[in-house]
Protein backbone atom coordinates (compact mmCIF):
# COMPACT_ATOMS: atom_id res chain seq x y z
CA UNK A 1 -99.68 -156.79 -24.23
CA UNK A 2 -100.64 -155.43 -27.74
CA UNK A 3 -97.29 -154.28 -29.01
CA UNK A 4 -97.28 -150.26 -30.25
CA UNK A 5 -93.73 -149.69 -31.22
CA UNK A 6 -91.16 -151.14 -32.11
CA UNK A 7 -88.74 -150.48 -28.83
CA UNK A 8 -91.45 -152.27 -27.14
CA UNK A 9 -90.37 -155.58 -28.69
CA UNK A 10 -87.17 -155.06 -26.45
CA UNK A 11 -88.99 -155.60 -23.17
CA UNK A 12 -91.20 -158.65 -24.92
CA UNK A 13 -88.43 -160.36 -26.09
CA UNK A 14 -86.39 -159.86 -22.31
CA UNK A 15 -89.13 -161.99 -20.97
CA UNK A 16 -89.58 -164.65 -23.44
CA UNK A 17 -85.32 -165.17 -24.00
CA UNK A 18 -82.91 -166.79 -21.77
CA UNK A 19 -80.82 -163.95 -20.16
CA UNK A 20 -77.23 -165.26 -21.88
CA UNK A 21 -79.17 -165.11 -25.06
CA UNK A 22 -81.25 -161.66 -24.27
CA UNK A 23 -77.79 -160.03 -23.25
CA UNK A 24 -76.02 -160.90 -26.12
CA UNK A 25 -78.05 -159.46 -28.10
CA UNK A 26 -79.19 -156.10 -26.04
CA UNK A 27 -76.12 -154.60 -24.43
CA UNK A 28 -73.01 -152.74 -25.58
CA UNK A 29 -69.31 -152.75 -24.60
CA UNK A 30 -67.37 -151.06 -21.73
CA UNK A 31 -69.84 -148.52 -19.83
CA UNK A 32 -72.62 -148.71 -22.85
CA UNK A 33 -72.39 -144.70 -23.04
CA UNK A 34 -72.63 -144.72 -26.76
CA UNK A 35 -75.43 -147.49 -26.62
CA UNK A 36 -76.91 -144.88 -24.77
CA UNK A 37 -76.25 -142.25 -26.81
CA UNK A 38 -77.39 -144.26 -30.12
CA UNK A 39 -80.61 -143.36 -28.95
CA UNK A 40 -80.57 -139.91 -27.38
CA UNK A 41 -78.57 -138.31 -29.49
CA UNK A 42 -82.32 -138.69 -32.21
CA UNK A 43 -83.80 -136.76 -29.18
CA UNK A 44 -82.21 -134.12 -29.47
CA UNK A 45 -82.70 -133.30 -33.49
CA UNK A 46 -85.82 -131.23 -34.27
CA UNK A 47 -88.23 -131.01 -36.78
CA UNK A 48 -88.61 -127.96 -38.59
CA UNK A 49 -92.09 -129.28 -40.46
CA UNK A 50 -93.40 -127.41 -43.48
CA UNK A 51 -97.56 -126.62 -44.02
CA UNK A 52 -100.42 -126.89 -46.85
CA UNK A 53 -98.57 -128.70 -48.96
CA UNK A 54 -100.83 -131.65 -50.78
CA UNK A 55 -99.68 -134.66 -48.91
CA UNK A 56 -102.00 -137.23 -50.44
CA UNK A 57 -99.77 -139.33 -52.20
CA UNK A 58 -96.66 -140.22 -50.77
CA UNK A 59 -93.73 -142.33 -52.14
CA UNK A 60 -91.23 -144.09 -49.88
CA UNK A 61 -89.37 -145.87 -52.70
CA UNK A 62 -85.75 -145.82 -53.49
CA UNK A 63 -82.94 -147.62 -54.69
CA UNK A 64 -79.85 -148.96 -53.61
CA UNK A 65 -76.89 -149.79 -55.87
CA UNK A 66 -79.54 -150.32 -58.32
CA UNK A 67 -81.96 -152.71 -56.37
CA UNK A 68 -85.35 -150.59 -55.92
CA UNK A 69 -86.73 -151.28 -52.57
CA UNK A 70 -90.19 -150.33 -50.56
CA UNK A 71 -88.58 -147.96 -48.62
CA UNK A 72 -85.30 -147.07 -47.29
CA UNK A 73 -85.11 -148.88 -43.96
CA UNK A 74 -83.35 -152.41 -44.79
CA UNK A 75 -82.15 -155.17 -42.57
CA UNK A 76 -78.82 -154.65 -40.34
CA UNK A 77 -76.44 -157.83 -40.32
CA UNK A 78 -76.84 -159.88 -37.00
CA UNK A 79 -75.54 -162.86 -35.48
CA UNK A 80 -76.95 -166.15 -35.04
CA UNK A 81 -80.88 -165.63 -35.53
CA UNK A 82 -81.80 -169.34 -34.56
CA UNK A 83 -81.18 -168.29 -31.16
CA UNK A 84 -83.83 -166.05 -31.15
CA UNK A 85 -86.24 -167.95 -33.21
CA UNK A 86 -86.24 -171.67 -34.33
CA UNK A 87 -86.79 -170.61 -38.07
CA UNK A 88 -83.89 -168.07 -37.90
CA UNK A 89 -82.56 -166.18 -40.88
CA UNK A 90 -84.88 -167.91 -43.07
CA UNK A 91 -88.11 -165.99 -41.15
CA UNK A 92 -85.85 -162.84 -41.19
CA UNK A 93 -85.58 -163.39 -45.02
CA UNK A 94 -89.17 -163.92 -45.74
CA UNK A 95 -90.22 -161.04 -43.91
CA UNK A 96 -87.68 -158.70 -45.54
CA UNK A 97 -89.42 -160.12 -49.14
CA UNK A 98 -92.77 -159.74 -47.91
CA UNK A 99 -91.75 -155.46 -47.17
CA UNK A 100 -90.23 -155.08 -50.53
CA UNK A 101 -86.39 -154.04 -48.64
CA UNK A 102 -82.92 -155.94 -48.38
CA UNK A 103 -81.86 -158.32 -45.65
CA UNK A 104 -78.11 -158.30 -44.89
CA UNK A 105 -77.23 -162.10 -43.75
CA UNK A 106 -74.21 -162.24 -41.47
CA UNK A 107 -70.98 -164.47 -41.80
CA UNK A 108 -72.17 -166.05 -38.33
CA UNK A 109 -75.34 -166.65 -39.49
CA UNK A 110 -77.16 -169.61 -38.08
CA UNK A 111 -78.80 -170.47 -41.76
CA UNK A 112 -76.84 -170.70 -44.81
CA UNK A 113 -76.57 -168.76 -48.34
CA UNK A 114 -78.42 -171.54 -49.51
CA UNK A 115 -81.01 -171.69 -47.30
CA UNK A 116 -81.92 -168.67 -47.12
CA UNK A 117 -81.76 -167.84 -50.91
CA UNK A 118 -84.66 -170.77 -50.98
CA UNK A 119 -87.14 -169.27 -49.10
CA UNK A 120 -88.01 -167.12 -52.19
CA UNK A 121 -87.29 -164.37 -54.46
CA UNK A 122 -85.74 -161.00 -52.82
CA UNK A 123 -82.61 -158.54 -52.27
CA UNK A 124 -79.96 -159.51 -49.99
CA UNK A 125 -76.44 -158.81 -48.88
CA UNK A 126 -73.90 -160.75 -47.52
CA UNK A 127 -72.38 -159.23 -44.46
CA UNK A 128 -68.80 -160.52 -44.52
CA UNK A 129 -65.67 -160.89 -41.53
CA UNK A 130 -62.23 -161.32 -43.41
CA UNK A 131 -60.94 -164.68 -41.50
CA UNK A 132 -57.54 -165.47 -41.45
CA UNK A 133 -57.99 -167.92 -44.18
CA UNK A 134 -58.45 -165.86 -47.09
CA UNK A 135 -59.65 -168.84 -49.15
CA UNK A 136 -62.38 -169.08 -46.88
CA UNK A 137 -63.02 -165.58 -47.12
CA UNK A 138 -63.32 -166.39 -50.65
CA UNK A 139 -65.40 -169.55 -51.20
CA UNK A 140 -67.51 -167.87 -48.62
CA UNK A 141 -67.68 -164.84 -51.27
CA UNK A 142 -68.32 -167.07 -53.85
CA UNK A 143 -70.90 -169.01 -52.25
CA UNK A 144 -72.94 -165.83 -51.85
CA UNK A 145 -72.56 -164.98 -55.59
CA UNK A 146 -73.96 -168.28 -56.25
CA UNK A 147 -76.40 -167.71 -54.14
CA UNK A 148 -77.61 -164.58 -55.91
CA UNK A 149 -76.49 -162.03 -52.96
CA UNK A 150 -76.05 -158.48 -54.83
CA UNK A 151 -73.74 -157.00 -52.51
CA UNK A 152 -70.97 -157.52 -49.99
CA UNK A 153 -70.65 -155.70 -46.91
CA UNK A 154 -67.36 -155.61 -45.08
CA UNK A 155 -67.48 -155.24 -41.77
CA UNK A 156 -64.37 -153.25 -40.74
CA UNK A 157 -64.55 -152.17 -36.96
CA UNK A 158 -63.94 -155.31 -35.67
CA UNK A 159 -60.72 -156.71 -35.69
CA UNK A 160 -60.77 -157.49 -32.67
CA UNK A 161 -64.53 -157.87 -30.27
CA UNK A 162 -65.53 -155.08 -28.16
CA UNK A 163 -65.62 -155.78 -25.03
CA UNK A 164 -68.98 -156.77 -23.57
CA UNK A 165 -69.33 -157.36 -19.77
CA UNK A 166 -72.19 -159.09 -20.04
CA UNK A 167 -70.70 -161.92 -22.39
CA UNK A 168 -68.15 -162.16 -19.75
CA UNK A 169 -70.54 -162.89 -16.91
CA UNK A 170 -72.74 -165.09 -18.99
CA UNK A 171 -69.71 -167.20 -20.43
CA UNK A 172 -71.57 -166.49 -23.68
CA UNK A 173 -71.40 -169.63 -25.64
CA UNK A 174 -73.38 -170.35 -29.27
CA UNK A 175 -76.31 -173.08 -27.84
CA UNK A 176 -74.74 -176.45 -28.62
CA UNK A 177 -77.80 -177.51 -31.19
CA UNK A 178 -77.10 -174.40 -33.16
CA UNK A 179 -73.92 -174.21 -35.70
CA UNK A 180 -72.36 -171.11 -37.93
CA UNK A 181 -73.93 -173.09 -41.27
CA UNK A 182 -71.62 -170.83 -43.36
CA UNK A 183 -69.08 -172.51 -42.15
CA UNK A 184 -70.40 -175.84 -42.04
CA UNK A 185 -68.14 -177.94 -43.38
CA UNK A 186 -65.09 -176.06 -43.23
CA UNK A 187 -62.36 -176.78 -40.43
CA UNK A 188 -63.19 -173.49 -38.81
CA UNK A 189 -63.28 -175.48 -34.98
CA UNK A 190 -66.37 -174.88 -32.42
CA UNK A 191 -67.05 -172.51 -29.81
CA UNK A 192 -66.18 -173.88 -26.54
CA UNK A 193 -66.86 -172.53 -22.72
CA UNK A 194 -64.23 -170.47 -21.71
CA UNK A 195 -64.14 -168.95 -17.84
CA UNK A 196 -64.98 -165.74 -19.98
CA UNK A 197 -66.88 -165.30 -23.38
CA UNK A 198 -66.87 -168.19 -25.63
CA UNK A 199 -67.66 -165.55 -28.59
CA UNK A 200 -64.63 -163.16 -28.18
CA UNK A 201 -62.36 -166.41 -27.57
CA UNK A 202 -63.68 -167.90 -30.86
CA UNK A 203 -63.54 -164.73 -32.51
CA UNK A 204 -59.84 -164.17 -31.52
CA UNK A 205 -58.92 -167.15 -33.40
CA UNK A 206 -60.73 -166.75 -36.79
CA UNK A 207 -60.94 -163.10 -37.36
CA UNK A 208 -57.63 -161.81 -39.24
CA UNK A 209 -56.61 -158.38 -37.10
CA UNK A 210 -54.06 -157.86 -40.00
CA UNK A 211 -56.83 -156.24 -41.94
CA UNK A 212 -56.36 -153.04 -43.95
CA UNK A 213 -57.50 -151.05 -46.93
CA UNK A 214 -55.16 -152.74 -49.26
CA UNK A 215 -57.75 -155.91 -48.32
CA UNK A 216 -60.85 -153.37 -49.90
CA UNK A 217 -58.70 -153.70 -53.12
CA UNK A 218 -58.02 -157.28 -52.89
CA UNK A 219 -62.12 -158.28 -52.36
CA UNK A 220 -62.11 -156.50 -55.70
CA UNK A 221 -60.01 -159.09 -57.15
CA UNK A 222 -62.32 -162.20 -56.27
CA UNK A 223 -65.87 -160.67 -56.61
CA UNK A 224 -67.41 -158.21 -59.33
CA UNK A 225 -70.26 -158.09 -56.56
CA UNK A 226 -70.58 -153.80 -54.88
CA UNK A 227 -68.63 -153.60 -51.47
CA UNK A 228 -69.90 -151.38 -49.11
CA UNK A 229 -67.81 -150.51 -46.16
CA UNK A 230 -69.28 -150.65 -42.74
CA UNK A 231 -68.31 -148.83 -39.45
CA UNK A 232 -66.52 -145.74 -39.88
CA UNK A 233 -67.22 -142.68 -37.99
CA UNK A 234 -64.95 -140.00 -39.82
CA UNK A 235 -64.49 -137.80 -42.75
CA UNK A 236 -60.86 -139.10 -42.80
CA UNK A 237 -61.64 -142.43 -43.35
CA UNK A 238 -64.80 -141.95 -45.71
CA UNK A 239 -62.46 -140.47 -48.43
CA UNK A 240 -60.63 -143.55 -48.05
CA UNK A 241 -63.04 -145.44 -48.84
CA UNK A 242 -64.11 -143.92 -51.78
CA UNK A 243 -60.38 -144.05 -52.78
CA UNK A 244 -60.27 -147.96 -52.22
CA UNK A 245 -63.33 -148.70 -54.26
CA UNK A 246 -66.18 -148.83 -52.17
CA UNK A 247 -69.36 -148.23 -53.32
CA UNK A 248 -71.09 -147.06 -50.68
CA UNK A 249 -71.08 -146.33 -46.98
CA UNK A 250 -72.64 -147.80 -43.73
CA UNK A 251 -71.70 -144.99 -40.96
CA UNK A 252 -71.92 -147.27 -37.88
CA UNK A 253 -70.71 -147.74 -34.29
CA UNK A 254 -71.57 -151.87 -34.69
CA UNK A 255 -74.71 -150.84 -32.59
CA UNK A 256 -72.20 -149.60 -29.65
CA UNK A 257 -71.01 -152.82 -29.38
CA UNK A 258 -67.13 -152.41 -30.20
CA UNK A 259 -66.01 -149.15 -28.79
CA UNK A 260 -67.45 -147.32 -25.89
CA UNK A 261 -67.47 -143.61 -26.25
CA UNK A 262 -67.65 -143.09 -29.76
CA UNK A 263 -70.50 -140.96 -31.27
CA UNK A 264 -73.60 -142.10 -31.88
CA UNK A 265 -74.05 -142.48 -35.63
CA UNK A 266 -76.53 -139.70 -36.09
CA UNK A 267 -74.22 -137.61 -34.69
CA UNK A 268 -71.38 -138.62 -37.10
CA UNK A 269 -73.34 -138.87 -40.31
CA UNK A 270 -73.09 -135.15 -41.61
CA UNK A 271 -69.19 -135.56 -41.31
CA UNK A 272 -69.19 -138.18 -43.59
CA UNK A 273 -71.79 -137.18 -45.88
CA UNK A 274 -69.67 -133.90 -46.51
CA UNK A 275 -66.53 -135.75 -47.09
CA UNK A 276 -68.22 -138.33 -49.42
CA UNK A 277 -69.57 -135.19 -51.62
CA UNK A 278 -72.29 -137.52 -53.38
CA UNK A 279 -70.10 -140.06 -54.96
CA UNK A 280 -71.34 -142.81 -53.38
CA UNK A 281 -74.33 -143.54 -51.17
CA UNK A 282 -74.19 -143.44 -47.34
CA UNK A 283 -76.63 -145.24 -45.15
CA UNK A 284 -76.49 -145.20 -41.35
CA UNK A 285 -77.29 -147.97 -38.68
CA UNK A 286 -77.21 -147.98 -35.03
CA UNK A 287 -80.30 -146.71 -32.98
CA UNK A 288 -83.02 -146.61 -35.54
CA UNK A 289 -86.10 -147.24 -33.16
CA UNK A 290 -89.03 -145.07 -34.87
CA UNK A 291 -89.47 -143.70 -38.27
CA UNK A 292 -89.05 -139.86 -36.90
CA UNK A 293 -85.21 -141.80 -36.96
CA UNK A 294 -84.95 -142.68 -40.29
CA UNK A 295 -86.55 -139.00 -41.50
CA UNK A 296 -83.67 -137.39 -39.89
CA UNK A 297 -81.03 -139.53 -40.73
CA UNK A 298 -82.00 -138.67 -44.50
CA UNK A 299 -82.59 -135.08 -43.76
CA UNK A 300 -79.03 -135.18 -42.61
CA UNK A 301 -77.68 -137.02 -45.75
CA UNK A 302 -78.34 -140.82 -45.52
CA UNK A 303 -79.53 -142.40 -48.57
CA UNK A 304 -81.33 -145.26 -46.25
CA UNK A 305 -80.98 -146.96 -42.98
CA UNK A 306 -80.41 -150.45 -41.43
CA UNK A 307 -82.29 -151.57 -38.36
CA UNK A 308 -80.48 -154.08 -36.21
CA UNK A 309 -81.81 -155.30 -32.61
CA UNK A 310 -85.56 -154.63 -33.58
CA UNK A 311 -84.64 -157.55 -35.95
CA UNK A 312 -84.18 -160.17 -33.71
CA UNK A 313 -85.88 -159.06 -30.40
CA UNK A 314 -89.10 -158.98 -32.91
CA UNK A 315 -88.05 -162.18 -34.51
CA UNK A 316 -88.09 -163.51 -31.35
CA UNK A 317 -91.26 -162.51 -29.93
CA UNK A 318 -93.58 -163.44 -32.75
CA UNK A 319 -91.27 -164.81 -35.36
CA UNK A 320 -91.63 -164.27 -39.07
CA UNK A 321 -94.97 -162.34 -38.57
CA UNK A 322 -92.98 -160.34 -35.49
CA UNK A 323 -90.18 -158.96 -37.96
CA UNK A 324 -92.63 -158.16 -40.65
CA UNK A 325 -95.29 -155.76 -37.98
CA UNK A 326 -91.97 -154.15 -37.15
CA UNK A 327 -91.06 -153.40 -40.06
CA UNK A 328 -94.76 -152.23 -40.96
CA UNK A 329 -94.29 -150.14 -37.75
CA UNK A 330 -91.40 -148.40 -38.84
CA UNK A 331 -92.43 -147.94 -42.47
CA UNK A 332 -96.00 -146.15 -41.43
CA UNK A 333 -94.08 -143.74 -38.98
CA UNK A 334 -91.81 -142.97 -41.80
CA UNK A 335 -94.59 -141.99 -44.11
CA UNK A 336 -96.53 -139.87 -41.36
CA UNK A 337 -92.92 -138.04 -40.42
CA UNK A 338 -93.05 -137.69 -44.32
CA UNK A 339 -96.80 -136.28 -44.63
CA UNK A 340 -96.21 -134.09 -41.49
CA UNK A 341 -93.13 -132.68 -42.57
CA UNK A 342 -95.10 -132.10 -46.04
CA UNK A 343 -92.52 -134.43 -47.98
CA UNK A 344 -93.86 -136.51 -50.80
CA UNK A 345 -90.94 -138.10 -51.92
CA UNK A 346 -87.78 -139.15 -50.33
CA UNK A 347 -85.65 -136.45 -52.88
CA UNK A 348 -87.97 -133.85 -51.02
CA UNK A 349 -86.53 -134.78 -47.56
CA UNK A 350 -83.63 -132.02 -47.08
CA UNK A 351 -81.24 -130.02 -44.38
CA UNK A 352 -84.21 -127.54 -43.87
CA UNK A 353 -86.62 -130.05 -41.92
CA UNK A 354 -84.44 -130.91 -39.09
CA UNK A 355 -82.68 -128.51 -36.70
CA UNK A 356 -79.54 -130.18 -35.11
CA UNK A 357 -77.62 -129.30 -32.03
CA UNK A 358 -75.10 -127.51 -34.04
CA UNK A 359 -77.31 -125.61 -35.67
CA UNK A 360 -78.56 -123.72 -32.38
CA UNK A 361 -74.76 -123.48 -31.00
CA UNK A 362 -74.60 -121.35 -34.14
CA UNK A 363 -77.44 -119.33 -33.34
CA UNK A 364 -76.32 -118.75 -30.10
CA UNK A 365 -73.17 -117.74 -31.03
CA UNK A 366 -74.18 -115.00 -33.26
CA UNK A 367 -76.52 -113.20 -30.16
């Protein structure tokens, strides 16, 4: 089957993946209402497309905390990419080169900083969990410096693992040729079989619940690298973010894979954007399927997006070449949402193109 789009690669990669594998990566937590929702809540913003305008030059690049990229879709953080593919992050890292954008490499990555930075020149974050061992946390930081990482990207919606019944059926355990090669070499114990999921059991005993924005501060202390804070939802905790130092924002629901019933991110992104009052960049992840998506997640603020899932079901379909046609895919659906929309430039994307929910409950109410 000649693959079209990118949610296609879903159903490829659900035939070619073992199910404890496929699951792990595809489903959400609890009832998967907001993995649901990640996606229809992009249904149900319209375009409000302007005409005659001279579309025949079009420019899709940006920057991000001073890196200029291809366009503004970059590379979600994900787990353990070997299990989708045997060449892992490394492919994912090469193909993110080859499209000009950033890859964000995960603390449970199944390649190292080291490796990864050798497969060539490019942009990439480091996607970090604070473990209970703070010196970890920092060689780990330090590593990635050395490594020529430009950013770090704290992950803070997860101290502790949503819960995922499908990890729990599977007894979701890392395959036993595979290993967390960040941590190779560090006393950081394996995951075993448990009579539930081997993840969230591991997880459990490395991930430090204790913390807290005072930690945003401390990161400051150990790395002169940017920190962007990922996986809030609300204005509330946007300004503190700005007040802790961050410099920028990832509005994210950890692809509806920590809790269930939270809004999709599309849905949550104006709230932020407002509070942040354009003093730092915010980018959005969770849901991004097509490149009508990424349009209206800067029409509603975003500075760029992250894809996440099309990463590795892609990666595992075809592999290096897999994640670079997706990214292709997105990219040329981003430029015709552009021309039709009669955009030119990414500064030209605004409010005016997209109608939201919202806005029609306010139309309504003043009939």
């Amino acid at each position: 089957m000649e693959i079209t789009n990118v949610s296609e690669y879903e159903a490829a990669a659900k035939e070619k993946l073992p199910k404890m594998i496929f699951d792990y990566y595809a489903t959400g937590a609890d009832d998967q209402w907001t993995l649901k929702e990640n996606r229809e809540a992009f249904s149900r913003i319209l375009f409000r497309p302007r005409i005659l305008i001279d579309v025949s030059r079009i420019d899709l690049t940006t920057a991000v905390l001073g890196h200029k990229i291809s366009m503004p879709i970059m590379l979600a953080p994900s787990a353990m990419h070997k299990m989708a593919h045997p060449e892992g992050e490394n492919a994912t890292a090469r193909a993110a080169s080859a499209a000009g954008t950033i890859m964000t490499l995960s603390t449970f990555a199944t390649s190292s900083f080291e490796e990864v930075s050798s497969t060539g020149p490019g942009t990439r974050f480091f996607q970090l969990y604070v473990l209970k061992d703070r010196n970890v946390v920092a060689q780990l930081v330090r590593r990635a410096e050395r490594a020529n990482f430009k950013a770090v990207v704290l992950t803070a919606d997860t101290p502790v693992l949503g819960h995922r019944e499908a990890d729990v059926k599977n007894r979701f355990v890392l395959p036993p040729s595979l290993i967390f090669k960040n941590f190779e070499g560090l006393d950081l114990g394996k995951m075993e079989k448990t009579n539930d999921s081997g993840i969230a059991s591991y997880f459990a005993n490395q991930i430090d619940r204790s913390l807290s924005w005072k930690d945003v501060k401390w990161l400051q202390t150990i790395t002169s690298l940017p920190i962007l804070v990922k996986g809030l939802l609300t204005q509330e905790d946007a300004r503190l973010a700005i007040q802790n130092g961050a410099a920028g924002i990832i509005v994210s629901n950890h692809g509806a894979r920590q809790l269930d019933f939270v809004p999709a991110t599309i849905t949550a992104l104006e709230e932020v954007v407002k509070a942040v009052e354009g003093r730092v960049p915010v980018f959005l992840d969770s849901g991004i399927r097509r490149g009508t998506d990424v349009f209206k997640a800067l029409a509603l603020g975003a500075s760029g997006v992250f894809v996440g899932r099309p990463v590795v079901f892609s990666l595992a379909v075809d592999g290096e070449a897999g994640v670079r046609k997706m990214l292709q895919m997105l990219r040329d659906e981003f430029e015709l949402s552009m021309a039709l929309s009669g955009c030119t430039s990414l500064k030209q994307i605004t409010r005016s193109h997209v109608i939201t929910p919202s806005d029609m409950n306010r139309v309504t109410s003043r009939l």
